[in-house]
C-alpha atoms as a PDB file:
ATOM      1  CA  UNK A   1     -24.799 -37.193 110.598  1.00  0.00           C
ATOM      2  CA  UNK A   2     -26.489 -40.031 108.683  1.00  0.00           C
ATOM      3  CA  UNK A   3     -25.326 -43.310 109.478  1.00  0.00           C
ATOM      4  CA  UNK A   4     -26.186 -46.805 107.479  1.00  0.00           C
ATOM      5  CA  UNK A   5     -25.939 -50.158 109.224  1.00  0.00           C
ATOM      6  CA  UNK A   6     -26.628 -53.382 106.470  1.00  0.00           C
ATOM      7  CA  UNK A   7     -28.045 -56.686 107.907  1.00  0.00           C
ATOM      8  CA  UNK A   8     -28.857 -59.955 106.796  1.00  0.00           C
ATOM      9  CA  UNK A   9     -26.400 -60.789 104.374  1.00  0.00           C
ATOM     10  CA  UNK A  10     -24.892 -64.870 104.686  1.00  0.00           C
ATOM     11  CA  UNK A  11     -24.811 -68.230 102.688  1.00  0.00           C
ATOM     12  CA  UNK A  12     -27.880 -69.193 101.108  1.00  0.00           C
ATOM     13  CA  UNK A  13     -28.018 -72.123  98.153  1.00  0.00           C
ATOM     14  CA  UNK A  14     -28.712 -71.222  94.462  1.00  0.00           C
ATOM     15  CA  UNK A  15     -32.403 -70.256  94.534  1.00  0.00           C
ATOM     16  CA  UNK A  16     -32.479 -69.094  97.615  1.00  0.00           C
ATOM     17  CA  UNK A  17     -33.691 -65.909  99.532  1.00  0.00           C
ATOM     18  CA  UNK A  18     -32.246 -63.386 101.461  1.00  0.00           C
ATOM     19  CA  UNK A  19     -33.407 -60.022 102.714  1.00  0.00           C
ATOM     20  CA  UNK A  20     -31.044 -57.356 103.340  1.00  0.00           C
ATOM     21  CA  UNK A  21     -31.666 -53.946 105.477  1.00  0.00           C
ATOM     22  CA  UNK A  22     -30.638 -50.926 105.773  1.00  0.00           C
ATOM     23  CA  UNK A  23     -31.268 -48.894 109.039  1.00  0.00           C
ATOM     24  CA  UNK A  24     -30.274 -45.549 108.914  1.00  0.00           C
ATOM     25  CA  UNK A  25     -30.006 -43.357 112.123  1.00  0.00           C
ATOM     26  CA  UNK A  26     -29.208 -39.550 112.767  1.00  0.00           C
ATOM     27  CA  UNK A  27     -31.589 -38.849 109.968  1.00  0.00           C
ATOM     28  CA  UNK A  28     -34.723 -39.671 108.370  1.00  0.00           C
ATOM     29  CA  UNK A  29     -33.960 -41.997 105.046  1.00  0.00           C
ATOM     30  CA  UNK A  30     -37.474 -40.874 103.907  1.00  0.00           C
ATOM     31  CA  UNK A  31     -35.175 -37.854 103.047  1.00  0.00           C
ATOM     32  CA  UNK A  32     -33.021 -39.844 101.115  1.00  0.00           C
ATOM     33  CA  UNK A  33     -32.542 -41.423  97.395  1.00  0.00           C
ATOM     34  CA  UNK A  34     -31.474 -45.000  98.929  1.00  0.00           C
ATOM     35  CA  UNK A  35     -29.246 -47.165  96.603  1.00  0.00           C
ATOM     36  CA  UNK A  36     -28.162 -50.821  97.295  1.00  0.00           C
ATOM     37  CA  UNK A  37     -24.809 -51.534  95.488  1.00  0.00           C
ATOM     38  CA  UNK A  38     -22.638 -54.613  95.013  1.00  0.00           C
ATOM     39  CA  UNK A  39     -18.787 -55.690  94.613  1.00  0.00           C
ATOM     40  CA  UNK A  40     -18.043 -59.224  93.865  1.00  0.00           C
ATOM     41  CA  UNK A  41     -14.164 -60.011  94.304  1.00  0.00           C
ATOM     42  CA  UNK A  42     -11.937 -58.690  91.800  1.00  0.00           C
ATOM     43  CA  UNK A  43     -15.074 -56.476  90.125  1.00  0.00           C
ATOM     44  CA  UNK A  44     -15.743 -52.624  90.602  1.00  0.00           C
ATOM     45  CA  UNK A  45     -18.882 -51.913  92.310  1.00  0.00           C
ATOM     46  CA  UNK A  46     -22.437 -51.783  90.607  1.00  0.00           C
ATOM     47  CA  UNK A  47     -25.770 -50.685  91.714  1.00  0.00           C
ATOM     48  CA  UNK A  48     -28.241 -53.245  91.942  1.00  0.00           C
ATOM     49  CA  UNK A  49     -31.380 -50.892  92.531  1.00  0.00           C
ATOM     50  CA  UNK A  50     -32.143 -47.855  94.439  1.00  0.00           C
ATOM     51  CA  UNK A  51     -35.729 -46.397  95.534  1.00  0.00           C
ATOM     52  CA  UNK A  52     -36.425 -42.648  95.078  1.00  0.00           C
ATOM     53  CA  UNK A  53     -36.776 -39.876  97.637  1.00  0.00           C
ATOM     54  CA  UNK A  54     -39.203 -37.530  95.459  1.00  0.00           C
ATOM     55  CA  UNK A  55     -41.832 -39.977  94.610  1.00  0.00           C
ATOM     56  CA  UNK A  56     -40.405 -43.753  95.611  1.00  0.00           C
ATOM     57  CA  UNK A  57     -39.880 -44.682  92.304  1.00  0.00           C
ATOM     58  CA  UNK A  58     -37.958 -47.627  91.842  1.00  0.00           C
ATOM     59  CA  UNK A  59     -34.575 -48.804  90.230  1.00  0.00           C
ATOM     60  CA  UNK A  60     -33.303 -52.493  89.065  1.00  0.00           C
ATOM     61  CA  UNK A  61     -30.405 -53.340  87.108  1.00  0.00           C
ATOM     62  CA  UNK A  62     -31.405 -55.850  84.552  1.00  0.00           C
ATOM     63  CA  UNK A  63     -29.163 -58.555  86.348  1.00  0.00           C
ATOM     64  CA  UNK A  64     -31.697 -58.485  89.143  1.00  0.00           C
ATOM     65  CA  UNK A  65     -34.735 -57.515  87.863  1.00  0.00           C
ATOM     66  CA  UNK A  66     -37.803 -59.763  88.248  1.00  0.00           C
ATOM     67  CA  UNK A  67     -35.853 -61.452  91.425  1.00  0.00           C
ATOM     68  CA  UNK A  68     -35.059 -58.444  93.772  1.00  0.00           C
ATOM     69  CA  UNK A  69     -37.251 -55.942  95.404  1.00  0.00           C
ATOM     70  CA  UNK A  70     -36.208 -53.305  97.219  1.00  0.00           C
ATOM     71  CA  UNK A  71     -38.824 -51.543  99.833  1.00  0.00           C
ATOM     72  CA  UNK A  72     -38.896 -48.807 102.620  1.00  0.00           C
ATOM     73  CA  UNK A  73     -40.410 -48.587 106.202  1.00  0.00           C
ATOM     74  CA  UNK A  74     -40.402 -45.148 107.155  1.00  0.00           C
ATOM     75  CA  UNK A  75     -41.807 -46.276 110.609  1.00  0.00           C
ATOM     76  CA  UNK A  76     -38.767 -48.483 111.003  1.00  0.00           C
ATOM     77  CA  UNK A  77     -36.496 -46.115 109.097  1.00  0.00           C
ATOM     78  CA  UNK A  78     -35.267 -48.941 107.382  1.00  0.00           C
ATOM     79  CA  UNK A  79     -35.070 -49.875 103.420  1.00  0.00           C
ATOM     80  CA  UNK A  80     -35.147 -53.229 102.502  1.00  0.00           C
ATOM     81  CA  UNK A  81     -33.730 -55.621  99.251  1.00  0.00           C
ATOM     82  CA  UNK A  82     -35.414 -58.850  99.229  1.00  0.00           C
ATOM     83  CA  UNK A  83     -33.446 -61.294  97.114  1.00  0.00           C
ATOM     84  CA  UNK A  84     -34.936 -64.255  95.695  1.00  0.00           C
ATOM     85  CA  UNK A  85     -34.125 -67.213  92.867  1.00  0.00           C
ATOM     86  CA  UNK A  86     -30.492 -66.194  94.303  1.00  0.00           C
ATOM     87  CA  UNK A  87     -27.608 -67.464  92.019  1.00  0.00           C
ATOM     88  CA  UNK A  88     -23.875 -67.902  92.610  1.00  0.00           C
ATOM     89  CA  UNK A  89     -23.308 -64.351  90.401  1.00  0.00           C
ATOM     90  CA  UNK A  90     -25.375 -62.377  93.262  1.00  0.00           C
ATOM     91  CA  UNK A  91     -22.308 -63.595  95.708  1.00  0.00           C
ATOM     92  CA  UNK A  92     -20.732 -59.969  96.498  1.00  0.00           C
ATOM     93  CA  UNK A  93     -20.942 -57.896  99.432  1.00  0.00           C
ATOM     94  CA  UNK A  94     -23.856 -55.590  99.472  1.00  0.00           C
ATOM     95  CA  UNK A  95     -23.984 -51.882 100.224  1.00  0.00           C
ATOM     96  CA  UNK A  96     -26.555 -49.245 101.071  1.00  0.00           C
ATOM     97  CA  UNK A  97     -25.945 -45.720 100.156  1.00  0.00           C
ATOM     98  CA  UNK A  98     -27.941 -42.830 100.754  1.00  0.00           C
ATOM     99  CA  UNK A  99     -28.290 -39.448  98.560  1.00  0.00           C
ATOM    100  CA  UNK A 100     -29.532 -36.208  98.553  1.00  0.00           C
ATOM    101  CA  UNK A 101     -28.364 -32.705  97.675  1.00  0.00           C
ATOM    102  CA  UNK A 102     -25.333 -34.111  96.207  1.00  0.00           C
ATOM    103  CA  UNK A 103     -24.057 -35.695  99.682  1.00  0.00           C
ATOM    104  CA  UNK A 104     -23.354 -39.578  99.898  1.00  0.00           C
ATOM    105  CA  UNK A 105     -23.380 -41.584 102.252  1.00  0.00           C
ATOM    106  CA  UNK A 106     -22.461 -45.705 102.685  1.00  0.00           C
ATOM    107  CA  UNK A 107     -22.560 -48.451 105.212  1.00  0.00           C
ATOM    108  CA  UNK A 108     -19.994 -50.919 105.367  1.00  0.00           C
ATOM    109  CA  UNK A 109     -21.387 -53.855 103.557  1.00  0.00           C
ATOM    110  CA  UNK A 110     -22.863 -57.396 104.261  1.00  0.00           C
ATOM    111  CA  UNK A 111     -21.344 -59.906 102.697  1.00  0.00           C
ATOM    112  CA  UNK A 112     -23.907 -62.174 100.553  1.00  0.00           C
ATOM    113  CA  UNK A 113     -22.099 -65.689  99.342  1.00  0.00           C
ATOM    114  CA  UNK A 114     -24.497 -67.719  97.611  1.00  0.00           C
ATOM    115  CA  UNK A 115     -23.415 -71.247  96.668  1.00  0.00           C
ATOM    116  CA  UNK A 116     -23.767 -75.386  97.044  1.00  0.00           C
END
């Protein structure tokens, strides 16, 4: 059974950095479609930008794109979002989810708050 664990989430100021990870055990995320998704209080949740299994192509949702960068480290079994020019509409806590064959799976979040 897959299991996701997210890390580094916290407080950063406006134009800050942050990078997140997701390390997956019980199965090999090279496997995997890997998503990272976001809900900021009182919003539904929205995918920020996924990397694919088939041929690592990548994903950004225009709110992010040109700031975030999302990576994989098959070694470390581990995908990555790195965040930068963070602003205060980034604030939400951050979910991995992995795909494939239909089946989903999701951490539990880390919760990024990014103000002054």
């Amino acid at each position: 059974q897959l299991q996701l664990v997210e890390s580094g989430g916290g407080w950063v100021q406006p134009g800050g950095s942050l990078r997140l990870s997701c390390a997956a055990s019980g199965a090999t995320l090279v496997d995997y479609t890997i998503g990272w998704f976001r809900q900021a209080p009182g919003k539904e949740r929205e995918e920020v930008s996924c990397i694919h299994s088939s041929d690592g192509t990548t994903y950004y949702a225009d709110s992010v794109k040109g700031r975030f960068s999302i990576s994989r480290d098959n070694a470390k079994n581990t995908v990555y979002l790195q965040m930068n020019s963070l602003k205060s509409e980034d604030t939400a806590v951050y979910y991995c989810n992995a795909e494939s064959s239909g089946r989903y799976y999701w951490g539990k979040g880390t919760l990024v708050t990014v103000s002054s």
